[in-house]
Protein backbone atom coordinates (compact mmCIF):
# COMPACT_ATOMS: atom_id res chain seq x y z
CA UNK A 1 25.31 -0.43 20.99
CA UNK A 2 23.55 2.74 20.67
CA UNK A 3 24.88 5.79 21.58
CA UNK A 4 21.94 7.39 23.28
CA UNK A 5 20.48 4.25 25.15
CA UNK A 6 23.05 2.10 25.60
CA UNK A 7 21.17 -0.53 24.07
CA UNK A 8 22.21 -3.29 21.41
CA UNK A 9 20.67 -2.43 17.80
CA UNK A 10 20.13 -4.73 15.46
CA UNK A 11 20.73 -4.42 12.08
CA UNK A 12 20.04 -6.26 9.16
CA UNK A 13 20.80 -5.92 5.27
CA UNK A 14 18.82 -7.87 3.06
CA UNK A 15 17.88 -6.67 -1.18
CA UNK A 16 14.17 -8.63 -2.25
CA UNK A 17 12.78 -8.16 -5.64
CA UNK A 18 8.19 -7.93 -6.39
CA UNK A 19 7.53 -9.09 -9.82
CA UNK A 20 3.36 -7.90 -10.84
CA UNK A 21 0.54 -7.24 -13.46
CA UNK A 22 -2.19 -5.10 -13.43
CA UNK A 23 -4.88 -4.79 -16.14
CA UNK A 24 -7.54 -1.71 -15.88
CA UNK A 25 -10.70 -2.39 -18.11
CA UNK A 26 -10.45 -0.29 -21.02
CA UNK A 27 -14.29 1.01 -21.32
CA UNK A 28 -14.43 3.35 -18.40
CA UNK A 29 -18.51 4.46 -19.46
CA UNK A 30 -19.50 2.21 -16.38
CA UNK A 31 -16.31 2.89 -13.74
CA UNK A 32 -12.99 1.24 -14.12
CA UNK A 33 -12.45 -2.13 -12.96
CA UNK A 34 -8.72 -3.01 -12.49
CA UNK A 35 -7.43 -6.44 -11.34
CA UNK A 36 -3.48 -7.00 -10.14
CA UNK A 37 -1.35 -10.27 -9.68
CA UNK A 38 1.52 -9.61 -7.59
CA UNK A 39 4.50 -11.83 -6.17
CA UNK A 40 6.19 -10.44 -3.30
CA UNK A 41 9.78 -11.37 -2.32
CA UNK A 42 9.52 -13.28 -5.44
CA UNK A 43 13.47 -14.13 -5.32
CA UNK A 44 12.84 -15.36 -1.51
CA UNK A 45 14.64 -12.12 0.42
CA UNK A 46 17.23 -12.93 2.54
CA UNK A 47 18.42 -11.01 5.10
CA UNK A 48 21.89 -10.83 6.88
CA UNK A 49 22.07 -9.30 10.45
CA UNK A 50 24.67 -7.93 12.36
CA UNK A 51 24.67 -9.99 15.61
CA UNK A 52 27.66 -11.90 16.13
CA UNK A 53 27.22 -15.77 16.09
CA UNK A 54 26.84 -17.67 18.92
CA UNK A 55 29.80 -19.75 18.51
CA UNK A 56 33.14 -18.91 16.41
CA UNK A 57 32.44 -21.82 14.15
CA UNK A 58 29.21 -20.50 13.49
CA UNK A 59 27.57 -18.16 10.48
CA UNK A 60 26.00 -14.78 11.11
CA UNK A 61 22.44 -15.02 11.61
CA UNK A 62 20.19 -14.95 8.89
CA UNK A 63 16.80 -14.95 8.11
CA UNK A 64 14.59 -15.73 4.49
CA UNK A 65 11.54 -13.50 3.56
CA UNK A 66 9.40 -16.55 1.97
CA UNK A 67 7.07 -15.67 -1.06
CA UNK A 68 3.89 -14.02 -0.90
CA UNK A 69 1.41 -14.12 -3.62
CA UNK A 70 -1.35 -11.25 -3.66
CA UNK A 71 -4.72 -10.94 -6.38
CA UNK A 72 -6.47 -8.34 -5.75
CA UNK A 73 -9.50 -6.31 -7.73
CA UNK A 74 -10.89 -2.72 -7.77
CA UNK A 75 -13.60 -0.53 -8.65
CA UNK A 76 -13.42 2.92 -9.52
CA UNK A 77 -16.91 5.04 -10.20
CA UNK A 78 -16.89 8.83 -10.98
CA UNK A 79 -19.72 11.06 -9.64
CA UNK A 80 -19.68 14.11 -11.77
CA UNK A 81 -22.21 16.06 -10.37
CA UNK A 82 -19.97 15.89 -6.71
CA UNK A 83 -16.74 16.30 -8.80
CA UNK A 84 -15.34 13.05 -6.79
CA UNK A 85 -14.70 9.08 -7.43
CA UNK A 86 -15.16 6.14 -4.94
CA UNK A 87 -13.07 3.14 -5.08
CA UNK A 88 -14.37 -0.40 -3.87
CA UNK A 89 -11.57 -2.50 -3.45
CA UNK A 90 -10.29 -6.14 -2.56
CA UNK A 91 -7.09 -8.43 -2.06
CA UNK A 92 -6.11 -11.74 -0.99
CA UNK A 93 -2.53 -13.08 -0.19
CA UNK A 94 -1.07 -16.29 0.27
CA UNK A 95 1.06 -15.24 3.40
CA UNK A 96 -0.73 -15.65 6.17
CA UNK A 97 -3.40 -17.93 5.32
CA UNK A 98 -5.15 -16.51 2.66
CA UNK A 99 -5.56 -12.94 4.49
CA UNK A 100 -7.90 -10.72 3.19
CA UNK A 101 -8.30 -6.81 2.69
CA UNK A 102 -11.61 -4.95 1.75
CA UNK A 103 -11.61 -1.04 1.62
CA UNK A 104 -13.61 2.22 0.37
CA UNK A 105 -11.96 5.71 -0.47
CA UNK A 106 -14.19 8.32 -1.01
CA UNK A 107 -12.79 11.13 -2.81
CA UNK A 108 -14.10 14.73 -3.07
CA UNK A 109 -13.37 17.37 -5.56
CA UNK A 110 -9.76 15.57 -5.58
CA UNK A 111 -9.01 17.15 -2.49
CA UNK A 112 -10.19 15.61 0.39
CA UNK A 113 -9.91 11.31 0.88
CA UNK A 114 -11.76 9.69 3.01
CA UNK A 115 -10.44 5.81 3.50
CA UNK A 116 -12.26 2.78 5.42
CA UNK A 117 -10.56 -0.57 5.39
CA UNK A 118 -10.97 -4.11 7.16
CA UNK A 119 -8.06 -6.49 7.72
CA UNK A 120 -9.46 -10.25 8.30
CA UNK A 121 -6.69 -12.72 9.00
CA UNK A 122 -7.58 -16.42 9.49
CA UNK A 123 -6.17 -18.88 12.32
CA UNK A 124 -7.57 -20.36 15.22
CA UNK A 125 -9.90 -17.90 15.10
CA UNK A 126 -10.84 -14.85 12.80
CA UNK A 127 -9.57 -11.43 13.24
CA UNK A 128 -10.72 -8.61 11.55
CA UNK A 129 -8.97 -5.28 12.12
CA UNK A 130 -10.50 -1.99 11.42
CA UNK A 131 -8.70 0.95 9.83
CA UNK A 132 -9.82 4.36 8.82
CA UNK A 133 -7.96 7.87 7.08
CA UNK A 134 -8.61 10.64 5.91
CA UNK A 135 -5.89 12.62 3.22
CA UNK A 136 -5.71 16.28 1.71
CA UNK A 137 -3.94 16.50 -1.44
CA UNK A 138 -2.16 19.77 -1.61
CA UNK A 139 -4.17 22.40 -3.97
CA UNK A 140 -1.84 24.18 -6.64
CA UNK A 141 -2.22 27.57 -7.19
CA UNK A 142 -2.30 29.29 -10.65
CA UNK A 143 -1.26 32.57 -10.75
CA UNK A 144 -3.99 34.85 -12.44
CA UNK A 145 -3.58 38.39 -14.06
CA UNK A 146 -6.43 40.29 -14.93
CA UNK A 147 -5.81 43.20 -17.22
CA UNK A 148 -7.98 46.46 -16.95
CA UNK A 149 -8.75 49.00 -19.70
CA UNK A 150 -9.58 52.35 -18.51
CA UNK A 151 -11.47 54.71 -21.51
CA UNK A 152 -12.01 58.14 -20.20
């Protein structure tokens, strides 16, 4: 139970292991394309929780994390006159039903990210969820000395 609610937490202790490849196009004159294979829980995670059984001749609960299986492909274009890249990208995974991901960052002077992304899952019917960001990356400072000469 928790201490502060008085509420029964669950707990679970589980170790998974992602095996993946990436390959980024090695001419970057017209942007970078990059494609990645990726298996997730590739071992098939299991996970052991800390809820008593049900019965005394019962194991502990457990659950399986199955496989997942992810391809995905980008595009990366600099804009040197703006001193910023976009990034066009795209993934599929084998999940939930072949779910999809399509997304844009925008980013300016390498400080300032600007991120659109839609989510379309497939069942009975098709979902697509909307997300959007926006990031600063911290600026580091260089310490400048400036010498003067003086000639009276």
């Amino acid at each position: 139970m928790s201490p502060h609610s008085g509420q029964i937490v669950e707990v679970a202790l589980g170790v998974g292991g992602d095996l993946g490849f990436l390959w980024i196009s090695p001419d970057h004159r017209l942007g970078r394309f990059s494609a990645a294979l990726v298996a997730q829980d590739f071992f098939r995670t299991k996970l052991y929780w800390n809820t008593p059984p049900e019965k005394a001749d019962q194991a502990a609960h457990t659950d399986t994390i199955m496989q997942n299986f992810r391809l995905g492909f980008a595009y990366r274009q600099k804009i040197e006159s703006l001193k910023s890249h976009l990034i066009l990208s795209v993934d599929v995974d084998s999940r939930y039903d072949f779910e999809s991901h399509y997304g844009t960052e925008y980013v300016f002077s390498d400080l300032l990210s600007i991120r659109f992304g839609i989510q379309e899952r497939k069942g009975f019917e098709t979902i697509h969820n909307i997300t959007a960001g926006v990031g600063l990356r911290p600026v580091s400072y260089t310490h400048l000395r400036a010498h003067e000469t003086r000639h009276d």
